[in-house]
PDB file of N, CA and C in Angstrom:
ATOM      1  N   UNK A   1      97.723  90.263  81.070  1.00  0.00           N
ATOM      2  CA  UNK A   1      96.855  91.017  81.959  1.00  0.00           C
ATOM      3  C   UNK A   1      97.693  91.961  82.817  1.00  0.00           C
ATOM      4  N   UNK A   2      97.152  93.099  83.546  1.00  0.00           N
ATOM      5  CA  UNK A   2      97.802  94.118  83.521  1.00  0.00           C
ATOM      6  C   UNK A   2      96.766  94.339  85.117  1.00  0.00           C
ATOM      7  N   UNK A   3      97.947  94.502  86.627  1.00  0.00           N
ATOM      8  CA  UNK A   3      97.079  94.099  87.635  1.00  0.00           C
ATOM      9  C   UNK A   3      96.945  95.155  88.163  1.00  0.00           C
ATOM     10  N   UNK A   4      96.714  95.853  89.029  1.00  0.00           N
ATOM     11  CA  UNK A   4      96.599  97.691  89.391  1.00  0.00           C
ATOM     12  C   UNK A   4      96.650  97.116  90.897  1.00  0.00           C
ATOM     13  N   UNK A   5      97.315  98.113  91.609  1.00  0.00           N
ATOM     14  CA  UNK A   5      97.446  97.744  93.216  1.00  0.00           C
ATOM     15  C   UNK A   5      97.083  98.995  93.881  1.00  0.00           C
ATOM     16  N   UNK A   6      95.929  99.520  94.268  1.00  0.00           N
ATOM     17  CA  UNK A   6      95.303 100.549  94.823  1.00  0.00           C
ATOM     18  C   UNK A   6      94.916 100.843  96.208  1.00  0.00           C
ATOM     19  N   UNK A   7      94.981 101.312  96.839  1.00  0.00           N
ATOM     20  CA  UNK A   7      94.216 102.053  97.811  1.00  0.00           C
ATOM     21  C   UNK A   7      92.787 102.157  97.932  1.00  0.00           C
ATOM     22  N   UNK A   8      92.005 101.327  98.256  1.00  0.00           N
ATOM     23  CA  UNK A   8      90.757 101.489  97.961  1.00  0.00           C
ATOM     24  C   UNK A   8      90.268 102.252  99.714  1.00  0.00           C
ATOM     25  N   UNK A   9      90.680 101.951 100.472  1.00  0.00           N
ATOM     26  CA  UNK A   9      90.748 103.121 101.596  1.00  0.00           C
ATOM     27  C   UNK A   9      91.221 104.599 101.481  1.00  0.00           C
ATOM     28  N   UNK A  10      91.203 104.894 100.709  1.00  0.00           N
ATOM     29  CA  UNK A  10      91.684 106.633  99.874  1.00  0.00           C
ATOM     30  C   UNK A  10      90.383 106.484  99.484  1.00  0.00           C
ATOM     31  N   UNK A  11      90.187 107.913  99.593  1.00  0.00           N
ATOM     32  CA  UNK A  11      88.832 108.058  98.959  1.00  0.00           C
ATOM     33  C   UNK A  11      89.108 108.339  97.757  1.00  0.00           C
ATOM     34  N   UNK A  12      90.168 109.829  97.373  1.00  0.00           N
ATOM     35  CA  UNK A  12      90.655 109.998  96.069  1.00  0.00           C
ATOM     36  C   UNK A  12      90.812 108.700  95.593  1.00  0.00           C
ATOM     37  N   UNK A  13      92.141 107.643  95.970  1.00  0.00           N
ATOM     38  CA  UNK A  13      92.602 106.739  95.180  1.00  0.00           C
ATOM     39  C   UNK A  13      91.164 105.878  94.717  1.00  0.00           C
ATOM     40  N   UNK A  14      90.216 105.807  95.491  1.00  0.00           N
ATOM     41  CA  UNK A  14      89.098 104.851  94.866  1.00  0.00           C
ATOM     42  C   UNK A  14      88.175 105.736  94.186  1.00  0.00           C
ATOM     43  N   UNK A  15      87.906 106.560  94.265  1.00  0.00           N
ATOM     44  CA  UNK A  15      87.439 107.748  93.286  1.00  0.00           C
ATOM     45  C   UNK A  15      87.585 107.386  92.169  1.00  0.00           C
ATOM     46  N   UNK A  16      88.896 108.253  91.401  1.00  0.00           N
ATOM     47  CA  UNK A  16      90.238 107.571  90.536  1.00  0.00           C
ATOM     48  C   UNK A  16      89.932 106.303  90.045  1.00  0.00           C
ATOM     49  N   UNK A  17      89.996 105.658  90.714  1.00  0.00           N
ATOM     50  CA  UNK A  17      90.304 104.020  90.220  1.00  0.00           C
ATOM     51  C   UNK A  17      88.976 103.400  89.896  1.00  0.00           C
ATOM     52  N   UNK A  18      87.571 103.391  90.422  1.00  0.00           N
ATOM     53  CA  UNK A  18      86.277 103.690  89.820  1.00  0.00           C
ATOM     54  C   UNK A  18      86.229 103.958  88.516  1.00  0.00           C
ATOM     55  N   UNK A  19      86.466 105.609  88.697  1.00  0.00           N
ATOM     56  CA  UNK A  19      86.092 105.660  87.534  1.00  0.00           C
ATOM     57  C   UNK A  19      86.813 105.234  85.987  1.00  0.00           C
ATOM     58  N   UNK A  20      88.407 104.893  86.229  1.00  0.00           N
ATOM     59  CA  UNK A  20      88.738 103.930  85.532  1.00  0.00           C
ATOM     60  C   UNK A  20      88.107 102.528  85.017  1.00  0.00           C
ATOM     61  N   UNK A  21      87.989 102.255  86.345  1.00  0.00           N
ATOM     62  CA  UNK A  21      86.839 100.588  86.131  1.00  0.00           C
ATOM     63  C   UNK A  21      85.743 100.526  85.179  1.00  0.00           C
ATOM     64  N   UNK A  22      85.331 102.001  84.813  1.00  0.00           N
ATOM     65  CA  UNK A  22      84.100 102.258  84.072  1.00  0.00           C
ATOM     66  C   UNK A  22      84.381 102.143  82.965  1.00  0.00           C
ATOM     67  N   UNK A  23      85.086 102.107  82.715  1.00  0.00           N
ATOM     68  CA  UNK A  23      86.080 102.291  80.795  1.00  0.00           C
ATOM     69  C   UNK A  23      87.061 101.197  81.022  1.00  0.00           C
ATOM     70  N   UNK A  24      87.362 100.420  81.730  1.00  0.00           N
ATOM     71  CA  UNK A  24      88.216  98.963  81.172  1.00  0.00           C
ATOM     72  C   UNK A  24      87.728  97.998  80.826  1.00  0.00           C
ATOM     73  N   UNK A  25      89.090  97.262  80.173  1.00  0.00           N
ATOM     74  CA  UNK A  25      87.707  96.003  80.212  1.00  0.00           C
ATOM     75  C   UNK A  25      88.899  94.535  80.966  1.00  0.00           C
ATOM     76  N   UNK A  26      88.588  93.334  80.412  1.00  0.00           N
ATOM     77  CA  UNK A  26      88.796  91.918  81.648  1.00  0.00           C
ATOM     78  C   UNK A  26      90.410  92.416  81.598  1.00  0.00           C
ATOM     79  N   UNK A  27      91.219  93.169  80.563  1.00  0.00           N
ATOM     80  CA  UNK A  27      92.808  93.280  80.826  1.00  0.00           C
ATOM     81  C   UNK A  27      93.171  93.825  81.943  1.00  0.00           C
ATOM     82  N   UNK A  28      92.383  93.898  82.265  1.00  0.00           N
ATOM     83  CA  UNK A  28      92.855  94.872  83.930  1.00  0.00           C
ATOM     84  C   UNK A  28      92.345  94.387  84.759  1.00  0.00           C
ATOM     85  N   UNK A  29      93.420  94.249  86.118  1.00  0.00           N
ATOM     86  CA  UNK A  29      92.052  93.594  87.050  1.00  0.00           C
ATOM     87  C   UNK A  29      93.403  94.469  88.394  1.00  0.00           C
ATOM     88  N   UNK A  30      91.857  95.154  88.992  1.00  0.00           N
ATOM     89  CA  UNK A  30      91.954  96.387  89.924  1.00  0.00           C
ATOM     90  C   UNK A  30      92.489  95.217  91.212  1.00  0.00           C
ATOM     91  N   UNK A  31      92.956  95.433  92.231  1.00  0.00           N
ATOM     92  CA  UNK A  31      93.075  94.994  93.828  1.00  0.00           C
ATOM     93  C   UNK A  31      93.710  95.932  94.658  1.00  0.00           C
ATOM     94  N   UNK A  32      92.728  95.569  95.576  1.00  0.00           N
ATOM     95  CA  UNK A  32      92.561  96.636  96.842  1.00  0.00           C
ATOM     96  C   UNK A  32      93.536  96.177  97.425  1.00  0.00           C
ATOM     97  N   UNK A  33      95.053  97.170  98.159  1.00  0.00           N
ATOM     98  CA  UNK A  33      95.745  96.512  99.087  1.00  0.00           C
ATOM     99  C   UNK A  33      95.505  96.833 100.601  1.00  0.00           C
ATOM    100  N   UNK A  34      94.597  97.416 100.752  1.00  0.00           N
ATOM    101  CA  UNK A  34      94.282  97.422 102.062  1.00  0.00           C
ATOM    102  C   UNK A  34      94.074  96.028 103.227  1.00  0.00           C
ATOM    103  N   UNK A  35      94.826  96.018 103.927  1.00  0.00           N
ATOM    104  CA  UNK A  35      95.237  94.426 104.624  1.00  0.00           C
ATOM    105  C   UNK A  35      95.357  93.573 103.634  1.00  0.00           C
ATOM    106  N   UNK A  36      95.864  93.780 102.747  1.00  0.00           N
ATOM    107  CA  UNK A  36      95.668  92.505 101.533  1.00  0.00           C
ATOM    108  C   UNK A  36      97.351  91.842 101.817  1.00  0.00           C
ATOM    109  N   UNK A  37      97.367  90.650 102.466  1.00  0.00           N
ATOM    110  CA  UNK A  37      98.857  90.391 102.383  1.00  0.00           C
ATOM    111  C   UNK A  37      99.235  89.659 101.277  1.00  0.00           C
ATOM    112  N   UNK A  38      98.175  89.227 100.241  1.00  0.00           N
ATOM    113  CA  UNK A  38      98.425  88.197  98.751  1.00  0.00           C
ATOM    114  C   UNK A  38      99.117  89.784  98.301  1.00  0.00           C
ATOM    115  N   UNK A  39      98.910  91.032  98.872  1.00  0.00           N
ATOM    116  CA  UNK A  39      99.634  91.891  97.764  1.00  0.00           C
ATOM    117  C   UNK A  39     100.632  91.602  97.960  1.00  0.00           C
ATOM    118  N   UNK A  40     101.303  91.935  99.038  1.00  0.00           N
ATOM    119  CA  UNK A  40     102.777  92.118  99.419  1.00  0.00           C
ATOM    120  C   UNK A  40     103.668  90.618  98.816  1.00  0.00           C
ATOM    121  N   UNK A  41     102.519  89.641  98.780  1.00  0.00           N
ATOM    122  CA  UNK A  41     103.431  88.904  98.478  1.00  0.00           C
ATOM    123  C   UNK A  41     103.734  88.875  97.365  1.00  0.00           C
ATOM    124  N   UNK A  42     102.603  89.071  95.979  1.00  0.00           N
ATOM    125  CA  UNK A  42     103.044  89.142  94.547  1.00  0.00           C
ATOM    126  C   UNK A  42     103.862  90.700  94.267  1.00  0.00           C
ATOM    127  N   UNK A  43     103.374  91.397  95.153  1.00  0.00           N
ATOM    128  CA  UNK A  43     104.204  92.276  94.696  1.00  0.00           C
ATOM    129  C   UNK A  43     105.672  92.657  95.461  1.00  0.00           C
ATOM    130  N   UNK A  44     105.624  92.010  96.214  1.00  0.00           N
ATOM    131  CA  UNK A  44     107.159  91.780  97.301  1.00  0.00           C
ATOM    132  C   UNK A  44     107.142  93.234  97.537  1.00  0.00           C
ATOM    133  N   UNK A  45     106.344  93.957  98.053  1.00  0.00           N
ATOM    134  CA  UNK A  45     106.164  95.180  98.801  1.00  0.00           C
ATOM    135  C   UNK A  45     105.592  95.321  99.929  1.00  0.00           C
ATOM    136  N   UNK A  46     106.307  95.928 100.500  1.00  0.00           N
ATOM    137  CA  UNK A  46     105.437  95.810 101.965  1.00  0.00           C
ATOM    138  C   UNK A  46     104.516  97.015 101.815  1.00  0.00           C
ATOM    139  N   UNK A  47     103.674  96.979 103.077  1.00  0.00           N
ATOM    140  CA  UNK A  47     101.992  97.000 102.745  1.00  0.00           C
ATOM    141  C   UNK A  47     102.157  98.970 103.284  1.00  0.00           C
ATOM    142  N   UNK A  48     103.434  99.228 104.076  1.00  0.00           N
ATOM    143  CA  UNK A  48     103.840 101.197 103.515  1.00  0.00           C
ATOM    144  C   UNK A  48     104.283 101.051 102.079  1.00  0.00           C
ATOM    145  N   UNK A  49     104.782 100.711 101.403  1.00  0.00           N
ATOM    146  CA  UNK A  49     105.078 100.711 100.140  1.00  0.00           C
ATOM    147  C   UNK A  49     104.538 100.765  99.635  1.00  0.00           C
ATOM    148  N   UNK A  50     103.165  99.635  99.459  1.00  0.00           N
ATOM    149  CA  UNK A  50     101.762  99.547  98.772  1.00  0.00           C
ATOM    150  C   UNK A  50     100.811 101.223  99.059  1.00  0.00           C
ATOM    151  N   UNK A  51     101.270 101.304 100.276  1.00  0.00           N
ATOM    152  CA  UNK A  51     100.251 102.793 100.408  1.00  0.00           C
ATOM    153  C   UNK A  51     100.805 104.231  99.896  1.00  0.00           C
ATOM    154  N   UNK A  52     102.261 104.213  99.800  1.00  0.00           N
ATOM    155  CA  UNK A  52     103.038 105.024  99.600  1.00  0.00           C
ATOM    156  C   UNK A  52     102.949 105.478  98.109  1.00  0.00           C
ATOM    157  N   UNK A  53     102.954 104.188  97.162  1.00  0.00           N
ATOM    158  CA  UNK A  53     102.492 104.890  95.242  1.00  0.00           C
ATOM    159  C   UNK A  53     101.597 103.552  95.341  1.00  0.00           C
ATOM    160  N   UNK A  54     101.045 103.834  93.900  1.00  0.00           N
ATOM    161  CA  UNK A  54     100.277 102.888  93.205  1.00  0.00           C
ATOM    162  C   UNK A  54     101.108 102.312  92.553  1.00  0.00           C
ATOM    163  N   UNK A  55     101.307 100.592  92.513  1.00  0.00           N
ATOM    164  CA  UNK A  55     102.009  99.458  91.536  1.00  0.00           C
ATOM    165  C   UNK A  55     101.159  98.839  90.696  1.00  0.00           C
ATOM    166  N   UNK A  56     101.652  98.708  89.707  1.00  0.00           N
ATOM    167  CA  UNK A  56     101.039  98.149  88.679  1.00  0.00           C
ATOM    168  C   UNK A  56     101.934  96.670  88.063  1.00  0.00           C
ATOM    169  N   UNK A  57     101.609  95.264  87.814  1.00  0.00           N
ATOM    170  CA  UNK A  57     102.226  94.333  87.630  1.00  0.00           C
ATOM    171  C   UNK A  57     102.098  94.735  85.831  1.00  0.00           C
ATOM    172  N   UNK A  58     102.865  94.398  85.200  1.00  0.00           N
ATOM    173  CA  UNK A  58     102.535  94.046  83.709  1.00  0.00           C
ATOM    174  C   UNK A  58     103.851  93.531  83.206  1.00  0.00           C
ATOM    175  N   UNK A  59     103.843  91.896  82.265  1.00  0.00           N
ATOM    176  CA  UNK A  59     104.798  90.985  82.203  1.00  0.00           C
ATOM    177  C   UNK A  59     105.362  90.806  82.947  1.00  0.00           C
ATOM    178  N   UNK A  60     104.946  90.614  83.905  1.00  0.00           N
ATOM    179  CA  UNK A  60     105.696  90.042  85.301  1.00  0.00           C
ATOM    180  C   UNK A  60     106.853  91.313  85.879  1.00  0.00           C
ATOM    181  N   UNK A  61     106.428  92.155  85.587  1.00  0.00           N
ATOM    182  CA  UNK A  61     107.471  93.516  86.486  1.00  0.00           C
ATOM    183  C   UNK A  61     106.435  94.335  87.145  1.00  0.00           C
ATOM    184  N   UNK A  62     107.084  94.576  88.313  1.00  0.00           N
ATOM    185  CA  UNK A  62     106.621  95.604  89.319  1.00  0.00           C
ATOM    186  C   UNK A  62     107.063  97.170  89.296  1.00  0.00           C
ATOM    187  N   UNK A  63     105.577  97.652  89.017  1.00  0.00           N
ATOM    188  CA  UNK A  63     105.944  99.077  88.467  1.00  0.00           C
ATOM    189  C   UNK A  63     105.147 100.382  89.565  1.00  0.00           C
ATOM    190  N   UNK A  64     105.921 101.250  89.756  1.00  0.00           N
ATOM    191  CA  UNK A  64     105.590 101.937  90.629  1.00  0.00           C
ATOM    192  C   UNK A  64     105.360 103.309  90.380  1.00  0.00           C
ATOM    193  N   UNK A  65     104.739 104.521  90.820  1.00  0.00           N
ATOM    194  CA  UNK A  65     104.600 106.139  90.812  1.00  0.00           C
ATOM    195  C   UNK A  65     103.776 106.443  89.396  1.00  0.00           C
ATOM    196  N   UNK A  66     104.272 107.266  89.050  1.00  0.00           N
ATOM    197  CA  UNK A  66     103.406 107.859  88.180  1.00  0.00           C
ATOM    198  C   UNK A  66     103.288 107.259  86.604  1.00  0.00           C
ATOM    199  N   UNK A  67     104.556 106.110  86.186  1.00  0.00           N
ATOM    200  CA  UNK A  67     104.839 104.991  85.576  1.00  0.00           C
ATOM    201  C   UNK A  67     103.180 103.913  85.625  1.00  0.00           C
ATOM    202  N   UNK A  68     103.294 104.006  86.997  1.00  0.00           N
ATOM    203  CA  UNK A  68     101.863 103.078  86.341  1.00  0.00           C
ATOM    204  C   UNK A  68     100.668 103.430  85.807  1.00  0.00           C
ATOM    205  N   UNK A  69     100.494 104.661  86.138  1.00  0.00           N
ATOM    206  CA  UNK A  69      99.589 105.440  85.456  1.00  0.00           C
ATOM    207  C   UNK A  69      99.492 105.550  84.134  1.00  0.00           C
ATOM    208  N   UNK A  70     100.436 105.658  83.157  1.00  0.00           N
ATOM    209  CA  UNK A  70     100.700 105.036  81.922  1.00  0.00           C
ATOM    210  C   UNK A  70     100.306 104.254  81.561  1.00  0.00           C
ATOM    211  N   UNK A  71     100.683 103.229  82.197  1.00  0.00           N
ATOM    212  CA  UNK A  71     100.461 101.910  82.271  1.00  0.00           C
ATOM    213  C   UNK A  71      97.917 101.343  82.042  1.00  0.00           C
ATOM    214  N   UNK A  72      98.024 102.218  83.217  1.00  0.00           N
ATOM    215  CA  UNK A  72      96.902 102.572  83.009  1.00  0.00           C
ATOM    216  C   UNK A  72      96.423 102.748  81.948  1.00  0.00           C
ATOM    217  N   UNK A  73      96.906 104.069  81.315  1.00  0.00           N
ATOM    218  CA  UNK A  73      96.051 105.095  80.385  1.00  0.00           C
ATOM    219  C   UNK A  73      96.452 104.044  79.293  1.00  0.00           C
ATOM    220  N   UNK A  74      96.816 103.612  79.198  1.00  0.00           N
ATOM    221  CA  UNK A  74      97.618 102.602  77.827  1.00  0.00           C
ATOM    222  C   UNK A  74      96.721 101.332  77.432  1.00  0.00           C
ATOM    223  N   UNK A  75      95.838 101.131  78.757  1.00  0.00           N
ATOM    224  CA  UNK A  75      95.567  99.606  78.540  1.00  0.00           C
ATOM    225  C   UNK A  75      93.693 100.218  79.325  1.00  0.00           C
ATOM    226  N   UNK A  76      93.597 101.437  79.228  1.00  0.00           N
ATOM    227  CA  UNK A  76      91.748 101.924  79.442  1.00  0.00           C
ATOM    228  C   UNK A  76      91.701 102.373  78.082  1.00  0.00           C
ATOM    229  N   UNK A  77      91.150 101.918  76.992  1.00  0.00           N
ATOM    230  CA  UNK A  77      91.034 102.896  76.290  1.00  0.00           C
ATOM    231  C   UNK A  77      90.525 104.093  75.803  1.00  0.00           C
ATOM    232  N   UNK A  78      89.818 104.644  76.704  1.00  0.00           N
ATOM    233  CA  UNK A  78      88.893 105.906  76.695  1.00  0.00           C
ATOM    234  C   UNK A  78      90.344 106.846  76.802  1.00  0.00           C
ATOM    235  N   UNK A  79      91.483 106.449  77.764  1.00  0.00           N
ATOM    236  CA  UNK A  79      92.274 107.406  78.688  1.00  0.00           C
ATOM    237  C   UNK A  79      93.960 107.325  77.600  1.00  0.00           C
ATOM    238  N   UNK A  80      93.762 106.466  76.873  1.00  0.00           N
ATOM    239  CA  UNK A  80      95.301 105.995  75.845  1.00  0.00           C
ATOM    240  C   UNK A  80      95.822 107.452  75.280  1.00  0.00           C
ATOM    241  N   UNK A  81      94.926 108.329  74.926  1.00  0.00           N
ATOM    242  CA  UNK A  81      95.258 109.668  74.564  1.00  0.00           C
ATOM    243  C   UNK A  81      96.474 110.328  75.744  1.00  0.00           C
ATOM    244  N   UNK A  82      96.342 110.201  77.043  1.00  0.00           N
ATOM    245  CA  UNK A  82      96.783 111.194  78.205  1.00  0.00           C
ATOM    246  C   UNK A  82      98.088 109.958  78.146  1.00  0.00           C
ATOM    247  N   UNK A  83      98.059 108.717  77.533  1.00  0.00           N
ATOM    248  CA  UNK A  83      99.469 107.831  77.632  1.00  0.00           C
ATOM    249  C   UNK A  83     100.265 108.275  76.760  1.00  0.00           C
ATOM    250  N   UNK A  84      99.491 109.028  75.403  1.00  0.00           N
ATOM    251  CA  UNK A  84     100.433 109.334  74.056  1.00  0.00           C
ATOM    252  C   UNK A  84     100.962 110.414  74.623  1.00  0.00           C
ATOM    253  N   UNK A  85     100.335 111.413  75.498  1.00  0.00           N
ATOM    254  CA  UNK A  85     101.092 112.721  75.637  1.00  0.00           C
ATOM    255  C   UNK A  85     102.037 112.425  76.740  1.00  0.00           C
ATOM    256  N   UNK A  86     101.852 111.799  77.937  1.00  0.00           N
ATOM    257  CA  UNK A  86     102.552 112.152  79.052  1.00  0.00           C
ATOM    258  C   UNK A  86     103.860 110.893  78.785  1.00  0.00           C
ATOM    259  N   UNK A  87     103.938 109.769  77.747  1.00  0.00           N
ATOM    260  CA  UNK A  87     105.025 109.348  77.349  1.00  0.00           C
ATOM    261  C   UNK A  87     106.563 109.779  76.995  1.00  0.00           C
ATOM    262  N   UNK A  88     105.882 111.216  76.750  1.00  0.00           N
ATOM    263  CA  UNK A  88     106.903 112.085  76.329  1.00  0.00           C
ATOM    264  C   UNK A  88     107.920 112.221  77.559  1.00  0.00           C
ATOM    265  N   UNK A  89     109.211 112.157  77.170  1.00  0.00           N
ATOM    266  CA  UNK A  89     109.931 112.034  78.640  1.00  0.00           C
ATOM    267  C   UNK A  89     109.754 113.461  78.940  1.00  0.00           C
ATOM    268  N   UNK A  90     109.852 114.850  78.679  1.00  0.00           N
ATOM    269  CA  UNK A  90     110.196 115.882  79.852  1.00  0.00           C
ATOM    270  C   UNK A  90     108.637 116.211  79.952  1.00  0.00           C
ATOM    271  N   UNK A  91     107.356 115.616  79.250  1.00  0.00           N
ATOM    272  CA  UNK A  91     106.089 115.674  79.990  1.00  0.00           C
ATOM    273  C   UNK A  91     106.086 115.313  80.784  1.00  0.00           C
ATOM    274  N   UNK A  92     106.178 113.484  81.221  1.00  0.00           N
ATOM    275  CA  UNK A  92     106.486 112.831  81.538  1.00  0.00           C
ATOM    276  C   UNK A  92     107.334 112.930  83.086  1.00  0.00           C
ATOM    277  N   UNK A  93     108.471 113.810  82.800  1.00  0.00           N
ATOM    278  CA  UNK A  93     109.070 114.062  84.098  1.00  0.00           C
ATOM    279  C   UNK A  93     107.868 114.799  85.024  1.00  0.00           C
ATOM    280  N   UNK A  94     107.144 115.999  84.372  1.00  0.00           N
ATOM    281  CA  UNK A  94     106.467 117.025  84.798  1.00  0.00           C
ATOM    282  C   UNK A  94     105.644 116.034  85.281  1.00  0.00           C
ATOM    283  N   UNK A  95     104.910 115.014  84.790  1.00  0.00           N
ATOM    284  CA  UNK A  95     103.714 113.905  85.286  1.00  0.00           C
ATOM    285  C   UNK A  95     104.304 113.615  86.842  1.00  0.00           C
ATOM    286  N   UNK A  96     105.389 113.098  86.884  1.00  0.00           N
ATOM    287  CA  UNK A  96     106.454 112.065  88.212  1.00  0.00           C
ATOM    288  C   UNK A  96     106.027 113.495  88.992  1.00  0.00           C
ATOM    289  N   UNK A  97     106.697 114.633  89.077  1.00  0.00           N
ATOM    290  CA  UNK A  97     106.872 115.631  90.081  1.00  0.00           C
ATOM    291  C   UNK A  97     105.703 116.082  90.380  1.00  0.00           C
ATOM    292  N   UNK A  98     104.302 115.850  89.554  1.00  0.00           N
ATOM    293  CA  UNK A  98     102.938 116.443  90.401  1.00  0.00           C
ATOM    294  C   UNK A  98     102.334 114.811  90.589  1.00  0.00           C
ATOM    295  N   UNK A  99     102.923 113.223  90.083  1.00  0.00           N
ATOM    296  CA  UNK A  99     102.424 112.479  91.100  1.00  0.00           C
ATOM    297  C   UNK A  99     103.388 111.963  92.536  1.00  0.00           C
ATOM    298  N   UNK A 100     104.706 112.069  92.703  1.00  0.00           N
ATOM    299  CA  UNK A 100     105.214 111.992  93.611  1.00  0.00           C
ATOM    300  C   UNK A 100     104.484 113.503  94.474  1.00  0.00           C
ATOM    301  N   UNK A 101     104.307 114.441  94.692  1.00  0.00           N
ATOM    302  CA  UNK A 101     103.914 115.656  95.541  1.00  0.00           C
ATOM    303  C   UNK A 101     102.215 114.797  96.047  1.00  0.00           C
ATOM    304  N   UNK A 102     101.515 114.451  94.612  1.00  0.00           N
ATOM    305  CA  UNK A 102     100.320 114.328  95.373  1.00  0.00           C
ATOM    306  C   UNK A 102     100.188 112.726  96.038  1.00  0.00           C
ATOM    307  N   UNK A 103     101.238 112.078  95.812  1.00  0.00           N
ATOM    308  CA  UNK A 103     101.154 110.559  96.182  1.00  0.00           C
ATOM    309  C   UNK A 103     101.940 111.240  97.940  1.00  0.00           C
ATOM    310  N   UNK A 104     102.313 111.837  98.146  1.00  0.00           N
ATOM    311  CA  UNK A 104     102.949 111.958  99.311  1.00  0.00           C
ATOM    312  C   UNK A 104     102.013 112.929 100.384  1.00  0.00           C
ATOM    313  N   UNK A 105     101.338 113.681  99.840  1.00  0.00           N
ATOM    314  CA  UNK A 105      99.916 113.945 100.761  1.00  0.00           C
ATOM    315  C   UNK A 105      99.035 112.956 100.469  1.00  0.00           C
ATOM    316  N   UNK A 106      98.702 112.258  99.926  1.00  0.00           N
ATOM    317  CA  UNK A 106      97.557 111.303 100.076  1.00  0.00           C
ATOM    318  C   UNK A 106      98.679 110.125 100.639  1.00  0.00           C
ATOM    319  N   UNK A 107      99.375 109.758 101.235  1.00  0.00           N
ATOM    320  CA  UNK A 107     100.023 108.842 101.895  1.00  0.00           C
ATOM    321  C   UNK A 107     100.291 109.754 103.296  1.00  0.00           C
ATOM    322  N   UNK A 108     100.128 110.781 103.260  1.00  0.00           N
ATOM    323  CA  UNK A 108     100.025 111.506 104.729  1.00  0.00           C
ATOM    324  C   UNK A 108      98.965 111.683 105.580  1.00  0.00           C
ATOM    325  N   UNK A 109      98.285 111.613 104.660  1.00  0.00           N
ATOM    326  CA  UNK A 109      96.488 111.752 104.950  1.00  0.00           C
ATOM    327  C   UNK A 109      95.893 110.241 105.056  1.00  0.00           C
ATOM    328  N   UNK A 110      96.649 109.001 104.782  1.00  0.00           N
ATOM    329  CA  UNK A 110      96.071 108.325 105.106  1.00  0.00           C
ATOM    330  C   UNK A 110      96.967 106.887 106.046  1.00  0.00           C
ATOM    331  N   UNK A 111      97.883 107.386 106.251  1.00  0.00           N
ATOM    332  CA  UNK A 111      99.120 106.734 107.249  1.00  0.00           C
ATOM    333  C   UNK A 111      98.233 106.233 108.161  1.00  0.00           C
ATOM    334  N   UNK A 112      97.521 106.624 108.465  1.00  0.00           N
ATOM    335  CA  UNK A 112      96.635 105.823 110.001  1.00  0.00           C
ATOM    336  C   UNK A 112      96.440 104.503 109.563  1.00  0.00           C
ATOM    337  N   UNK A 113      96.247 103.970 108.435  1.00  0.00           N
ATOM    338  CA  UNK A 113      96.313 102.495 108.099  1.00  0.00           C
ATOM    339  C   UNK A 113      97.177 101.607 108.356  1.00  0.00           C
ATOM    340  N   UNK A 114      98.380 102.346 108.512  1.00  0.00           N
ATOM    341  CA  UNK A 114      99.537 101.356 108.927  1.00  0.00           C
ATOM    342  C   UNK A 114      99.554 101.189 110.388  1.00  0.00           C
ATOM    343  N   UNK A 115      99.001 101.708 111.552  1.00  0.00           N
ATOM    344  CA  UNK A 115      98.834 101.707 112.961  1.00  0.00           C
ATOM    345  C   UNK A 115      97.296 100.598 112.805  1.00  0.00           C
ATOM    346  N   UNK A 116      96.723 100.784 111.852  1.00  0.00           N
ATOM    347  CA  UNK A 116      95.633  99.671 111.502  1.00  0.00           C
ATOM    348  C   UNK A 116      96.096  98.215 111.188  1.00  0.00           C
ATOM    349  N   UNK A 117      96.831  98.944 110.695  1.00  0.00           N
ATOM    350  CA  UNK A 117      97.444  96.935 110.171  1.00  0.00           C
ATOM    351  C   UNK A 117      97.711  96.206 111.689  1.00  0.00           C
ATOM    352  N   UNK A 118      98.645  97.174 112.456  1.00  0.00           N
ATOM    353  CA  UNK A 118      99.329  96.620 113.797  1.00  0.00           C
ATOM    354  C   UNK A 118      98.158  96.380 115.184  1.00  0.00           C
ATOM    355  N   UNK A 119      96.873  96.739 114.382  1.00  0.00           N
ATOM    356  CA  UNK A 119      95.936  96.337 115.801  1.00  0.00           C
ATOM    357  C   UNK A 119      95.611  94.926 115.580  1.00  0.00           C
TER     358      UNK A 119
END
């Protein structure tokens, strides 16, 4: 099984991750890390880390950025097509550099969660 660690306080990230849910099936199982501290603990990330990329568990490794997205497209099968192409390593790179840019405004835009955790 193949575990997805999301943002469900993002509107994009739950957008996104929805409509994934619509096309998976029991191999995947979505969790919200918003105050979730069972994340941090299976995923030994702390809970800016968790907001910072999306992790994905699969065989027991912790996988992070635009890597899990793969991971994703690999195991939805409606989406396995966008895993065959962006596998390609210098696609692939191009994938990392427009999801690190947009993982770092949507972790800017939603930083107020971490002043949430501390109330």
């Amino acid at each position: 099984m193949v575990k997805v660690f999301f943002n469900n306080s993002c509107n994009i990230c739950r957008a996104e991750i929805n409509h994934y849910k619509k096309f998976s099936d029991n191999s995947v199982e979505w969790i919200d890390i918003t105050n979730n501290t069972e994340a941090q603990k299976v995923t030994s990330k702390s809970y800016k880390e968790l907001l910072r990329r999306m992790h994905v568990i699969q065989d027991g490794k912790v996988i992070d950025g635009a890597e899990s997205f793969l991971i994703i497209w690999k195991n939805v099968p409606k989406y396995n097509f966008l895993y065959k192409i962006f596998k390609n390593k210098p696609l692939f790179f191009l994938l990392n550099i427009f999801y690190e840019v947009a993982a770092y405004f949507l972790f800017m835009k939603n930083r107020h969660l971490l002043n949430d955790e501390k109330s």
